[in-house]
C-alpha atoms as a PDB file:
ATOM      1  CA  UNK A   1       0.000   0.000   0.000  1.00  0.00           C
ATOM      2  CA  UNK A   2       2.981   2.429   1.212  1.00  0.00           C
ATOM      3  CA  UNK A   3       4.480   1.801  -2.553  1.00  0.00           C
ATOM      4  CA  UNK A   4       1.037   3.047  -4.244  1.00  0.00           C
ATOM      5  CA  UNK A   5       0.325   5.587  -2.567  1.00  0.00           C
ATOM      6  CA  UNK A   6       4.226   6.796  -2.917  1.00  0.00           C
ATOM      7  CA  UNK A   7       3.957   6.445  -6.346  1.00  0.00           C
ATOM      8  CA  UNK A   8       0.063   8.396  -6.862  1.00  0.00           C
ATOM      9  CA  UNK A   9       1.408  11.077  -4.705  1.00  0.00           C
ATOM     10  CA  UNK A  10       4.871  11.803  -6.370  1.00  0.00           C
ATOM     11  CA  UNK A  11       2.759  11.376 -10.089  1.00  0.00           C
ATOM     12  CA  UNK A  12       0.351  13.993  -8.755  1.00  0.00           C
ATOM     13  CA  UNK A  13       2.751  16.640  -7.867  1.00  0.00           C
ATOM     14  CA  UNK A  14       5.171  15.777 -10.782  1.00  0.00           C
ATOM     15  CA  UNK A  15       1.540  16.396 -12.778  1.00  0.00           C
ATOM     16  CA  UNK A  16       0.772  19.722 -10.654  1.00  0.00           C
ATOM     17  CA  UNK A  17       3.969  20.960 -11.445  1.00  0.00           C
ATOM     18  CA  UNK A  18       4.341  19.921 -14.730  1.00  0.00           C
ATOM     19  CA  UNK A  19       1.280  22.172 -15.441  1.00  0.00           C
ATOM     20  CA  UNK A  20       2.272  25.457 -13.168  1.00  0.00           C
ATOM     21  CA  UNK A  21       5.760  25.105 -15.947  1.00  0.00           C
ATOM     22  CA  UNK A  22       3.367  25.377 -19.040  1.00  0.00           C
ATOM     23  CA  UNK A  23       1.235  28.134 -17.136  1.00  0.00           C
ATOM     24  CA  UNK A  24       4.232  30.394 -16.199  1.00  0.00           C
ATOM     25  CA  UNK A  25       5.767  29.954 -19.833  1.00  0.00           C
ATOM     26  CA  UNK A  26       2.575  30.666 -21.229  1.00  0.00           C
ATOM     27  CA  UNK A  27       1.971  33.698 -19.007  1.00  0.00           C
ATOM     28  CA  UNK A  28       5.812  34.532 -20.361  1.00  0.00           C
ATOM     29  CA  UNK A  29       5.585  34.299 -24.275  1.00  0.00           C
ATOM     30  CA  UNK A  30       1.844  35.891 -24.529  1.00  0.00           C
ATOM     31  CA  UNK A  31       0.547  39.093 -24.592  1.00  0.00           C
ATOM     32  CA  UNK A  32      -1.599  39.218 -21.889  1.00  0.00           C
ATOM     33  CA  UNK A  33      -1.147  41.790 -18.537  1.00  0.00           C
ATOM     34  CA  UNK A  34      -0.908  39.866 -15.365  1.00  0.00           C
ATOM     35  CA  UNK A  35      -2.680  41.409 -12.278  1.00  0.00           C
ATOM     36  CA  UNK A  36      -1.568  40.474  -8.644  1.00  0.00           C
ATOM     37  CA  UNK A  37      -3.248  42.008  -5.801  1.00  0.00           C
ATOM     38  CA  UNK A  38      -2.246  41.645  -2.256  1.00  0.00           C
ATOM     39  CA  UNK A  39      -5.660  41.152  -0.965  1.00  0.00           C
ATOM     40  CA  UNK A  40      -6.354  38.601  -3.553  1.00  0.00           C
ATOM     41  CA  UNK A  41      -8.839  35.490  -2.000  1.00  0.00           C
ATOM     42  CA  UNK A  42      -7.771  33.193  -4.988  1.00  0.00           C
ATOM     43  CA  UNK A  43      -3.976  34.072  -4.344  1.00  0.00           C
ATOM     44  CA  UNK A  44      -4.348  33.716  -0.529  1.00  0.00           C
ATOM     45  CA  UNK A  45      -6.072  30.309  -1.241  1.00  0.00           C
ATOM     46  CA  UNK A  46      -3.081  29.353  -3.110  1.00  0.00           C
ATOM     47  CA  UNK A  47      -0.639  30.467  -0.828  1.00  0.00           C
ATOM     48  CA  UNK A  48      -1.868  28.477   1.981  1.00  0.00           C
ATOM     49  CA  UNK A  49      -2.536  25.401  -0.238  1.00  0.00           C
ATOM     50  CA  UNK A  50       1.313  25.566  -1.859  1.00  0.00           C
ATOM     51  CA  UNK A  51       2.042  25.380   2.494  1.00  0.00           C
ATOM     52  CA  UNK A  52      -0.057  22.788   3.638  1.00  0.00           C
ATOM     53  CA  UNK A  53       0.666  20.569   0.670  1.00  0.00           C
ATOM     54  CA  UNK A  54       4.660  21.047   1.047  1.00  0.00           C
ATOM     55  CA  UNK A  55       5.976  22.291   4.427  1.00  0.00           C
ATOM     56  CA  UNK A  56       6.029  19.378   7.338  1.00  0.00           C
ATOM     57  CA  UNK A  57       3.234  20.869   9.722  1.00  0.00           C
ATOM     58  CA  UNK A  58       2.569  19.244  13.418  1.00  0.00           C
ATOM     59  CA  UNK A  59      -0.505  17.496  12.095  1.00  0.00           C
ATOM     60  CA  UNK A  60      -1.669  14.086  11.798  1.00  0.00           C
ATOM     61  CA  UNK A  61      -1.020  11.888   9.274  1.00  0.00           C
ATOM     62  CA  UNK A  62      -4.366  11.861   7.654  1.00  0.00           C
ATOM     63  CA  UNK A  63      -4.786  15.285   7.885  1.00  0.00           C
ATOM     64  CA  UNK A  64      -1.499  15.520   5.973  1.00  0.00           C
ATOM     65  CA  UNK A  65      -2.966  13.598   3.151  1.00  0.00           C
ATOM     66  CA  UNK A  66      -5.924  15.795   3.001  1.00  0.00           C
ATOM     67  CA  UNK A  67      -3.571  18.851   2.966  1.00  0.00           C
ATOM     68  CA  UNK A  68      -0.935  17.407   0.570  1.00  0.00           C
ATOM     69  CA  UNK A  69      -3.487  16.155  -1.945  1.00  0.00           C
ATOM     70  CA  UNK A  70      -6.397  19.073  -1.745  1.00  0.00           C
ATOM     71  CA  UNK A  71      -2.798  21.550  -2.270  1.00  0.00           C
ATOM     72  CA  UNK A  72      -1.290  19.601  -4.877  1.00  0.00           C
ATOM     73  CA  UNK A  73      -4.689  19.367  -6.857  1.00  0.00           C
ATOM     74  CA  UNK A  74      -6.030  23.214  -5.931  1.00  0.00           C
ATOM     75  CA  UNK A  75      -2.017  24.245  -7.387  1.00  0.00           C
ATOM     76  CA  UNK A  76      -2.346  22.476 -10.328  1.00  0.00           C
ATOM     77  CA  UNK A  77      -5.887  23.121 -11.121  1.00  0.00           C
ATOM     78  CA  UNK A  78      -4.442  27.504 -10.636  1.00  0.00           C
ATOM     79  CA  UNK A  79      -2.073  26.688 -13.436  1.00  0.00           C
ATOM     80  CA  UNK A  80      -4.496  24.600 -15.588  1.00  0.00           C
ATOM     81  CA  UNK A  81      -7.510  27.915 -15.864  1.00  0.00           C
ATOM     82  CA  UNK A  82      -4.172  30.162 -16.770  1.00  0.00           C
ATOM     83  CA  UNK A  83      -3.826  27.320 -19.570  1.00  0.00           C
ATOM     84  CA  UNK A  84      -7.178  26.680 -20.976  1.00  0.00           C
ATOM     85  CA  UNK A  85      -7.310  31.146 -20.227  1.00  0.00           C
ATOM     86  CA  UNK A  86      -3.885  31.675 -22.257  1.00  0.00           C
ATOM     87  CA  UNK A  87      -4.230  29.313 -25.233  1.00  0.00           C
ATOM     88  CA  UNK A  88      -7.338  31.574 -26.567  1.00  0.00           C
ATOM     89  CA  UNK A  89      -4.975  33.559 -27.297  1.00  0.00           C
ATOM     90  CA  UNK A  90      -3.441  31.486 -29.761  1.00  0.00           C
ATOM     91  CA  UNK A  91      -6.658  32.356 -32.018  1.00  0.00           C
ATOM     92  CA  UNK A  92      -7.030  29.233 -33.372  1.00  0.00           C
ATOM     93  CA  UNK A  93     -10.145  28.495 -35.147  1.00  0.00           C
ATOM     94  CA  UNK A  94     -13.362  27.554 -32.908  1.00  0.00           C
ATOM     95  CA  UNK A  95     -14.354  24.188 -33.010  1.00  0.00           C
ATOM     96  CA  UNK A  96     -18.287  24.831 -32.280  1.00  0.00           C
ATOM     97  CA  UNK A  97     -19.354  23.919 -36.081  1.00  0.00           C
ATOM     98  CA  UNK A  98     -16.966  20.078 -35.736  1.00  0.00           C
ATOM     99  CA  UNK A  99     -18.301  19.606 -32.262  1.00  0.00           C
ATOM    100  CA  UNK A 100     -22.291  20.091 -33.358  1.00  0.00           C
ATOM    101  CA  UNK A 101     -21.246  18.239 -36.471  1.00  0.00           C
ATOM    102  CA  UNK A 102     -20.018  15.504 -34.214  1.00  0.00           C
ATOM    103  CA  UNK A 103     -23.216  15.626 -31.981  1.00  0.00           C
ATOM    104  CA  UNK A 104     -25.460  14.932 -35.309  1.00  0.00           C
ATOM    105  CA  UNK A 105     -23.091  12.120 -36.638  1.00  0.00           C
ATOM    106  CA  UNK A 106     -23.739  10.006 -33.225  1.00  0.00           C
ATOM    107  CA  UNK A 107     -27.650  10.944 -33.549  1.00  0.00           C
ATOM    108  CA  UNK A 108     -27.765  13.586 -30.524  1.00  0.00           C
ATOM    109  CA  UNK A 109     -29.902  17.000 -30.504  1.00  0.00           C
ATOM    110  CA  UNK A 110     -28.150  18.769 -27.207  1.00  0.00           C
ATOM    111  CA  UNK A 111     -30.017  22.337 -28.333  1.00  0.00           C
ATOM    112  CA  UNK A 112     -33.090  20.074 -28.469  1.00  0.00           C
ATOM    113  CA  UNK A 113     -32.602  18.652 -25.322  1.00  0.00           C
ATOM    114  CA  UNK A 114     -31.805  22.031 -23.535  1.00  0.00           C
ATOM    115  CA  UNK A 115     -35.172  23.245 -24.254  1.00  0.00           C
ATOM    116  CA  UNK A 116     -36.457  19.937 -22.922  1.00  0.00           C
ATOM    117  CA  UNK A 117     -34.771  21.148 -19.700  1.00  0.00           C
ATOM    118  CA  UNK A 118     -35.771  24.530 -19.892  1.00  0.00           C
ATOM    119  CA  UNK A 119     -39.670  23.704 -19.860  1.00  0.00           C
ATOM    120  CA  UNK A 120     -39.158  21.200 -16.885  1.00  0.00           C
ATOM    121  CA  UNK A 121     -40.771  22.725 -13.314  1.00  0.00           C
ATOM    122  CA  UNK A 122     -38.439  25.394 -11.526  1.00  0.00           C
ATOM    123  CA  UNK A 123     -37.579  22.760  -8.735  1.00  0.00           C
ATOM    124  CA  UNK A 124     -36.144  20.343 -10.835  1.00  0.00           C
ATOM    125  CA  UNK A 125     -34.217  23.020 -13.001  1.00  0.00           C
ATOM    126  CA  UNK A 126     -33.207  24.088  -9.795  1.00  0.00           C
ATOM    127  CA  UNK A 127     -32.105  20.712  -8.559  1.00  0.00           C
ATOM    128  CA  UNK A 128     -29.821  19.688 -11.335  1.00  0.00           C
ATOM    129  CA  UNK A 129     -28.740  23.405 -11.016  1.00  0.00           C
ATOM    130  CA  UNK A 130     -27.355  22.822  -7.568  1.00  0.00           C
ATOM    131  CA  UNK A 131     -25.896  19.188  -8.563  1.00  0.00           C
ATOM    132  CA  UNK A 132     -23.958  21.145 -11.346  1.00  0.00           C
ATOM    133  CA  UNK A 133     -22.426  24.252  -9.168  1.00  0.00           C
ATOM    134  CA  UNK A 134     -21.846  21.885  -6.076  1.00  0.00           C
ATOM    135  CA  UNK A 135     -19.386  19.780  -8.786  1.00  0.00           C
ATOM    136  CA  UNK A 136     -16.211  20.946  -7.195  1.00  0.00           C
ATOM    137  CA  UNK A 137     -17.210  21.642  -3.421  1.00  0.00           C
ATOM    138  CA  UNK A 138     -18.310  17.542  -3.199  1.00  0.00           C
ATOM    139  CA  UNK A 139     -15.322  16.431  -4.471  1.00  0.00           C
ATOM    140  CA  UNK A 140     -12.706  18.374  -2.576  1.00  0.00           C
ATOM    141  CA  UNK A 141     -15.088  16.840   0.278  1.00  0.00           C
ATOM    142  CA  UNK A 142     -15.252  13.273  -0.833  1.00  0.00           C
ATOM    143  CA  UNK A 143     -11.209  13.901  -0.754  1.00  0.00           C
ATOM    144  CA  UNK A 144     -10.971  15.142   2.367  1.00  0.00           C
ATOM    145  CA  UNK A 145     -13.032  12.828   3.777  1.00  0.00           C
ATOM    146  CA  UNK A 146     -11.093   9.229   2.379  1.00  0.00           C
ATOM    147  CA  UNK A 147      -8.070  10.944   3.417  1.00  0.00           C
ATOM    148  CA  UNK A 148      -9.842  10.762   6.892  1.00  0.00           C
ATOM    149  CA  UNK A 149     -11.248   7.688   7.005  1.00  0.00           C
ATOM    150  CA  UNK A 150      -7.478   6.101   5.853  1.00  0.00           C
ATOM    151  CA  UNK A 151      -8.130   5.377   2.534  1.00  0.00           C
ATOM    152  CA  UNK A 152      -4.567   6.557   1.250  1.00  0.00           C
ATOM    153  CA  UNK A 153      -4.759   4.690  -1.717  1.00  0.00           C
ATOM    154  CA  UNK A 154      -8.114   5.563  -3.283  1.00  0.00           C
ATOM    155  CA  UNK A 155      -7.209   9.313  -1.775  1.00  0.00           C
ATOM    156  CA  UNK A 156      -3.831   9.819  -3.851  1.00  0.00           C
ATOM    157  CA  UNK A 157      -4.982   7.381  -7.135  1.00  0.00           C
ATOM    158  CA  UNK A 158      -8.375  10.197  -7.380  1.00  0.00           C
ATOM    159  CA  UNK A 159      -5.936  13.024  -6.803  1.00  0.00           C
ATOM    160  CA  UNK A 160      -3.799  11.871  -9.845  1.00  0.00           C
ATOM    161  CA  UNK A 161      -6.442  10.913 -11.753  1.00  0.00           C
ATOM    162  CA  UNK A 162      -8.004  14.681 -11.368  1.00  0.00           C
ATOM    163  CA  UNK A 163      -4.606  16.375 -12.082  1.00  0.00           C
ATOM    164  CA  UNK A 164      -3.295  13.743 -15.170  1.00  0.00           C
ATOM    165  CA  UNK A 165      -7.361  14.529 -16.729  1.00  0.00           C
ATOM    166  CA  UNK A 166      -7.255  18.163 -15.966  1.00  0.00           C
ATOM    167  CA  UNK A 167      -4.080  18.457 -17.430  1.00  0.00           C
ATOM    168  CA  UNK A 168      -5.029  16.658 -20.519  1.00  0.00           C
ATOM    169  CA  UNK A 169      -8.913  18.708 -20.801  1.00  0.00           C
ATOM    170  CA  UNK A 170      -6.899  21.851 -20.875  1.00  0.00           C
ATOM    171  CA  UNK A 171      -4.385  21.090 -23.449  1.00  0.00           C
ATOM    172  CA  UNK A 172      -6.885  19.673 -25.947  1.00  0.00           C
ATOM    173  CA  UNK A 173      -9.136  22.645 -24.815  1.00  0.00           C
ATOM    174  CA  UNK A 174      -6.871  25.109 -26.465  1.00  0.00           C
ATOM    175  CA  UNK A 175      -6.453  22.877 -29.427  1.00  0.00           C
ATOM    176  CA  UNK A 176     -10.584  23.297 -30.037  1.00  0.00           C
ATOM    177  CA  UNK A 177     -11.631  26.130 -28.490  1.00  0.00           C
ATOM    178  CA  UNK A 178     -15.265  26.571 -28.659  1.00  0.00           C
ATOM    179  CA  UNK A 179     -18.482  28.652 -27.114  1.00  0.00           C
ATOM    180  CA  UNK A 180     -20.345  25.122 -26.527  1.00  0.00           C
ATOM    181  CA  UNK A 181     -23.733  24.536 -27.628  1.00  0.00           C
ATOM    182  CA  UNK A 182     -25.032  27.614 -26.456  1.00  0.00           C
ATOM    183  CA  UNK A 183     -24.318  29.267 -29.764  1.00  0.00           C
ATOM    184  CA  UNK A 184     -26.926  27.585 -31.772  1.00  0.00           C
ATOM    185  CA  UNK A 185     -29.896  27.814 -29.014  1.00  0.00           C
ATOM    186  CA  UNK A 186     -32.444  30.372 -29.155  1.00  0.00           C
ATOM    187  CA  UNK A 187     -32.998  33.404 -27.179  1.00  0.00           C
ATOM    188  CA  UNK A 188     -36.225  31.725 -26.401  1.00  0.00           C
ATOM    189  CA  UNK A 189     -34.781  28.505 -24.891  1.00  0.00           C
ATOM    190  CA  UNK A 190     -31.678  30.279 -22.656  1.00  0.00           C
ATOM    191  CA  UNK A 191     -34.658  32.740 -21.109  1.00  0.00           C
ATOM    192  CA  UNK A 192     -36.073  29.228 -20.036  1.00  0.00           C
ATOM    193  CA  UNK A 193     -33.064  28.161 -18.043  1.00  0.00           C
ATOM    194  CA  UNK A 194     -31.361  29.822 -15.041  1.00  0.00           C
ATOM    195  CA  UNK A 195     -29.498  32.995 -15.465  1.00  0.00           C
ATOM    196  CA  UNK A 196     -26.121  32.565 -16.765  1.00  0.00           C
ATOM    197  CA  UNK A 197     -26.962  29.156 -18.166  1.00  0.00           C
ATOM    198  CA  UNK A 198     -24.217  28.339 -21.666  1.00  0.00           C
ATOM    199  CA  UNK A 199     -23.165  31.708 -21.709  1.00  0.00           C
ATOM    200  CA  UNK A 200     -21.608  32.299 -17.801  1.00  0.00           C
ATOM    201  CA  UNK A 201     -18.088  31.758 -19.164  1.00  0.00           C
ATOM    202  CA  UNK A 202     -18.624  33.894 -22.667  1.00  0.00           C
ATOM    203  CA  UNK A 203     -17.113  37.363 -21.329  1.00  0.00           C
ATOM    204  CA  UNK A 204     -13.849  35.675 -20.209  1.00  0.00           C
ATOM    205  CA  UNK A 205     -13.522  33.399 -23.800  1.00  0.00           C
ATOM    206  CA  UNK A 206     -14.172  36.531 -25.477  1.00  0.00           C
ATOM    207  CA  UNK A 207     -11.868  38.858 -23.406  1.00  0.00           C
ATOM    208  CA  UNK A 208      -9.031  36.545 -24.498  1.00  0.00           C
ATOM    209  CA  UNK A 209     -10.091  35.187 -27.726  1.00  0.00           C
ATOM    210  CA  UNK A 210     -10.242  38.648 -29.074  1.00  0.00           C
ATOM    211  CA  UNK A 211      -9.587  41.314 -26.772  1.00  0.00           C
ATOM    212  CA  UNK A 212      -5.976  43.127 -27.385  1.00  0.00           C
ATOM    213  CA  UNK A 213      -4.285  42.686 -24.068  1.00  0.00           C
ATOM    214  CA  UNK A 214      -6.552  40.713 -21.755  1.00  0.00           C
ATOM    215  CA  UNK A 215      -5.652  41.014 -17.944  1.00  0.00           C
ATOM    216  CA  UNK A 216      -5.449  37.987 -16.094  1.00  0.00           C
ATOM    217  CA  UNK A 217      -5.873  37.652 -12.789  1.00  0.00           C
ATOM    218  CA  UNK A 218      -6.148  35.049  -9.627  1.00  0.00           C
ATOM    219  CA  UNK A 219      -9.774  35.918  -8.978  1.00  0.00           C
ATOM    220  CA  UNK A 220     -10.846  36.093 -12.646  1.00  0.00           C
ATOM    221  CA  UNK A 221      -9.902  32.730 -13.452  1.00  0.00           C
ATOM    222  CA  UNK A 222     -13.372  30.852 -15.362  1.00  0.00           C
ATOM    223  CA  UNK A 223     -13.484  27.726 -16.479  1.00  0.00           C
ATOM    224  CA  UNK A 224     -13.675  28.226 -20.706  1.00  0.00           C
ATOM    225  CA  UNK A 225     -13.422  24.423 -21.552  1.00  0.00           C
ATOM    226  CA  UNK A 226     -16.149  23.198 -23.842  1.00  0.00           C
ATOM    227  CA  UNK A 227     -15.068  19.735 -25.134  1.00  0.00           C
ATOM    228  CA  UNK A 228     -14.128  18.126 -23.326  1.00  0.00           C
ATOM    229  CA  UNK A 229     -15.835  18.249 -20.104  1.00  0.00           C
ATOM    230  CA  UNK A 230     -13.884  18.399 -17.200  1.00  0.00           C
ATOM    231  CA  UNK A 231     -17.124  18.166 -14.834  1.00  0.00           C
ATOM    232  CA  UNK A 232     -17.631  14.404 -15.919  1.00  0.00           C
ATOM    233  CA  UNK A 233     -14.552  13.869 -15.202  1.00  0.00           C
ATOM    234  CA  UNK A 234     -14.858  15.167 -11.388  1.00  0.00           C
ATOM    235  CA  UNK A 235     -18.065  13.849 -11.153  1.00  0.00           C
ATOM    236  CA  UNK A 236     -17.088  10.077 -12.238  1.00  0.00           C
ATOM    237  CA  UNK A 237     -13.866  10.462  -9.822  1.00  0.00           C
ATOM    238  CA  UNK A 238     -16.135  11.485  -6.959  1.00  0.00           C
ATOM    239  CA  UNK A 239     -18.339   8.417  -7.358  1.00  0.00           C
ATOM    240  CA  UNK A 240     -15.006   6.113  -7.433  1.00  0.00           C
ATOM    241  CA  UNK A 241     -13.868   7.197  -4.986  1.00  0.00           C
ATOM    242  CA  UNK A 242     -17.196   5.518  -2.807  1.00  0.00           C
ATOM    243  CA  UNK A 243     -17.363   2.855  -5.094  1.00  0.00           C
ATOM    244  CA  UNK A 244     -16.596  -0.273  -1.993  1.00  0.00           C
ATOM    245  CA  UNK A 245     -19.236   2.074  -0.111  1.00  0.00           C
ATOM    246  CA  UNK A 246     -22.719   1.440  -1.000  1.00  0.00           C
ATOM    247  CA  UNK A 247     -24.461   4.032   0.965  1.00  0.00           C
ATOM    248  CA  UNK A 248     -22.284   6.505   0.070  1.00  0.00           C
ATOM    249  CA  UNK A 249     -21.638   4.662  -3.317  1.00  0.00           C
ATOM    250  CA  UNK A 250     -25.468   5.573  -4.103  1.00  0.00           C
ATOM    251  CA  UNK A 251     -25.685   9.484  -2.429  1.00  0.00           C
ATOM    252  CA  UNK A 252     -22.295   9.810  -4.773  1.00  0.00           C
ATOM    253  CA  UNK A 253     -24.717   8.513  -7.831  1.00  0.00           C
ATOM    254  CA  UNK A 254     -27.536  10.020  -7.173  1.00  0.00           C
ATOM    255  CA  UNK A 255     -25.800  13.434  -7.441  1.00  0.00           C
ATOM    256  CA  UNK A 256     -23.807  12.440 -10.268  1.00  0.00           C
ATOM    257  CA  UNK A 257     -27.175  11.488 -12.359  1.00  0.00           C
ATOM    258  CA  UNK A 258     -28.367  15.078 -11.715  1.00  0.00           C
ATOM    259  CA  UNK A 259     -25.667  16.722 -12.466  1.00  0.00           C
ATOM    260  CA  UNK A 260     -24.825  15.118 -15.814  1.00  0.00           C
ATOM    261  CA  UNK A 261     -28.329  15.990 -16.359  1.00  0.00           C
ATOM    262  CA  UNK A 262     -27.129  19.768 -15.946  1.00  0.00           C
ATOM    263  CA  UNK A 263     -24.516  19.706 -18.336  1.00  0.00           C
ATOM    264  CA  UNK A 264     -25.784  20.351 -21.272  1.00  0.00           C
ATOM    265  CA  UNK A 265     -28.331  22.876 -20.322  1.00  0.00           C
ATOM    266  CA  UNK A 266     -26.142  24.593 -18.144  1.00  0.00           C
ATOM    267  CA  UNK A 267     -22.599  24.140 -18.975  1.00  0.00           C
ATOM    268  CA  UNK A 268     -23.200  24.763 -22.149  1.00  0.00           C
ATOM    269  CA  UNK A 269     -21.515  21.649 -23.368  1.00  0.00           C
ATOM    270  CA  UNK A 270     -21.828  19.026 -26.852  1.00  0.00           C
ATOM    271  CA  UNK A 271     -22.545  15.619 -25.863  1.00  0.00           C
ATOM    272  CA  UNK A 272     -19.356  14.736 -27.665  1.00  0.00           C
ATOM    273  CA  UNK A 273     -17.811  16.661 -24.603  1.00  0.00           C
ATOM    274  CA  UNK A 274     -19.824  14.676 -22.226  1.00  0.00           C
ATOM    275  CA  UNK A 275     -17.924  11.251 -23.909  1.00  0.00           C
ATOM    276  CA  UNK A 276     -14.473  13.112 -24.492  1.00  0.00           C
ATOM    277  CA  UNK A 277     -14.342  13.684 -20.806  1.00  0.00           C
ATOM    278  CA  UNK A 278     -15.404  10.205 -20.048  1.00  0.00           C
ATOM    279  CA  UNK A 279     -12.431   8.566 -22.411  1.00  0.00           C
ATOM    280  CA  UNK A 280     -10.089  11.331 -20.736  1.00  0.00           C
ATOM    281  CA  UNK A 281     -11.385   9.673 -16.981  1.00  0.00           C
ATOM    282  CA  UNK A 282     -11.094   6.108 -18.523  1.00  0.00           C
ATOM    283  CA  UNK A 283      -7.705   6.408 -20.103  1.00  0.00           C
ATOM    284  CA  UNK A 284      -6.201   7.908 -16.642  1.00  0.00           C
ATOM    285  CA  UNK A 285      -7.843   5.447 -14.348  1.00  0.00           C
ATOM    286  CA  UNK A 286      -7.231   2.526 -15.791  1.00  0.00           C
ATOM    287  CA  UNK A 287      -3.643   3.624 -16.906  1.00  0.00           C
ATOM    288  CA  UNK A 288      -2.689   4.517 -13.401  1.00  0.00           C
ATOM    289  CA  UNK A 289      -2.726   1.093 -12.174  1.00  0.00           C
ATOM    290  CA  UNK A 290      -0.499  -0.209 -14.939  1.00  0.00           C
ATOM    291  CA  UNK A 291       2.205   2.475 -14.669  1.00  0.00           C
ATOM    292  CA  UNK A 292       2.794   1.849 -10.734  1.00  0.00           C
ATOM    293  CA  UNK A 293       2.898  -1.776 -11.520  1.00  0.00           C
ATOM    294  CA  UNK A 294       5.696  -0.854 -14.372  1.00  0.00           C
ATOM    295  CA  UNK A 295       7.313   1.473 -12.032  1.00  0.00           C
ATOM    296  CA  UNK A 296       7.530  -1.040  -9.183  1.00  0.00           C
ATOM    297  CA  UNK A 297       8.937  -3.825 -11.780  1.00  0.00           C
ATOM    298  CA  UNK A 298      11.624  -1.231 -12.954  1.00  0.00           C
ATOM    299  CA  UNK A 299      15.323  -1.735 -11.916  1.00  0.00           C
ATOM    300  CA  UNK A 300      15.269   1.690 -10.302  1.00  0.00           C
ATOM    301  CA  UNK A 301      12.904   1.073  -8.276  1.00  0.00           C
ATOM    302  CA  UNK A 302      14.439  -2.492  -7.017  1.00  0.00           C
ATOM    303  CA  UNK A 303      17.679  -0.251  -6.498  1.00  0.00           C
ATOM    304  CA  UNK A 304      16.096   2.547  -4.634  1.00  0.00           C
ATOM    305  CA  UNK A 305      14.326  -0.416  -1.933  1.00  0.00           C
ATOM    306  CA  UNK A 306      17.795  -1.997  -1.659  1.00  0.00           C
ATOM    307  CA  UNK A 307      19.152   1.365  -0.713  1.00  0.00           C
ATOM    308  CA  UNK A 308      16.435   2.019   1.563  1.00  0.00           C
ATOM    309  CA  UNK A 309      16.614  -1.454   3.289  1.00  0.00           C
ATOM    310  CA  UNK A 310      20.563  -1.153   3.874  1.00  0.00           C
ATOM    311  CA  UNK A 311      19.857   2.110   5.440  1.00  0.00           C
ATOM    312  CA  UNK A 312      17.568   1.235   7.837  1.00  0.00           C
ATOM    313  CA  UNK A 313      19.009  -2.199   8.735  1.00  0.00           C
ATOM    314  CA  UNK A 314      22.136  -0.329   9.793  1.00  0.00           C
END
């Protein structure tokens, strides 16, 4: 167990770090103005994260774990928003006509289906709603709490899983940038759903998809990731990580069923996004497992126990 969870922790932060390097040469080579303030929340945030995830503090050891991972993830998901930000400024083309294209090919309607949601009662748009905003706020706290309950394993393998997908959303993000579906629905059909619905993260695309000299900031960072979707992601790692729980197992899928309802209507997403994200989970979760067991069959790795046993056997 030790060797797994050494293994999922050092991946996460070599991830986490891996992706504050692209943000900061990114932030280098573009164009944009960078704002700091002093009394920034999002910059105090990360400032205490960066310490509990790094400096040796008189805690216990599953409060560590908590504090190590939530840092490590809350650092690398910073740098990750300054990526998905900073690549509209590459101007590439916008994806929105593919992705729609792509919706058709597999027989899916996702304007059509928004304005299914959008006549629905108030208290169920305002259910899946909730499901949707609470994405993040559950899974930091479905974190936490394995790191509590000892589950270092299943703690450390979600936290990589989060930071390799993230990682991986953003880059292909700025590859196919794109408004979502949003940009073919009526008028008619967004005054249906709840304010903001599709269009919440448009300013900030458009500030640096076509503004001259964007400012970017710690509290201004929105998520601008259409395809693929980075909230299936979360919300398929927060129901693994409850998945040898069955109570908990079925409050974790209860949520995620209402928020994947929310999606579409809300996030403004393609349903090609929706199954992106889901291959992006897939590929990392599954492909964790195999690279610790190559890493613990690799010579180095034989070498660095040897070392380790001689040490402590003299």
């Amino acid at each position: 167990m030790d060797d797994a969870v050494r293994f999922y922790r050092r991946a996460t932060r070599t991830l986490a770090l891996v992706s504050l390097g692209l943000a900061l040469t990114m932030i280098a080579t573009s164009d944009v103005r960078l704002q700091i303030s002093a009394g920034s929340s999002m910059l105090a945030t990360t400032v205490l994260a960066m310490v509990i995830g790094v400096v040796p503090l008189p805690i216990g050891d599953r409060m560590k774990d908590a504090g190590a991972a939530l840092g490590d993830i809350w650092l690398g998901g910073l740098a990750c928003g300054f990526i998905s930000l900073l690549g509209l400024r590459w101007h590439l083309p916008l994806a929105d006509a593919a992705l729609l294209q792509a919706d058709r090919s597999i027989g899916l309607d996702s304007a059509s289906y928004a304005e299914w949601i959008g006549h629905r009662p108030s208290g169920f748009q305002m259910g899946i709603t909730g499901a949707y905003n609470l994405t993040t706020p559950i899974l930091f706290v479905s974190m936490a709490a394995a790191a509590l309950l000892g589950r270092r394993v299943v703690l450390w393998r979600a936290a990589c899983s989060f930071m390799g997908s993230l990682l991986t959303v953003c880059v292909i993000s700025v590859m196919t940038p794109a408004k979502g579906i949003g940009v073919w629905v009526s008028s008619e059909t967004l005054a249906l759903l709840p304010p903001g619905a599709m269009t919440y993260f448009w300013p900030s695309f458009e500030q640096f998809y076509r503004a001259a000299t964007p400012v970017l900031s710690f509290d201004a960072i929105d998520g601008v990731v259409s395809f693929p979707s980075f909230h299936v992601i979360m919300g398929l790692i927060g129901v693994g990580l409850w998945r040898d729980r069955p109570v908990t197992f079925a409050l974790a899928s209860g949520w995620f069923g209402l928020m994947l309802m929310a999606t579409i209507p809300l996030g403004g997403h393609y349903a090609v996004d929706l199954l992106g994200g889901a291959l992006i989970w897939a590929g990392w979760h599954l492909g964790l497992p195999r690279l610790l067991r190559l890493d613990l069959s690799s010579p180095a790795w034989r070498s660095g126990r040897t070392v380790e046993g001689a040490v402590l056997a003299a």
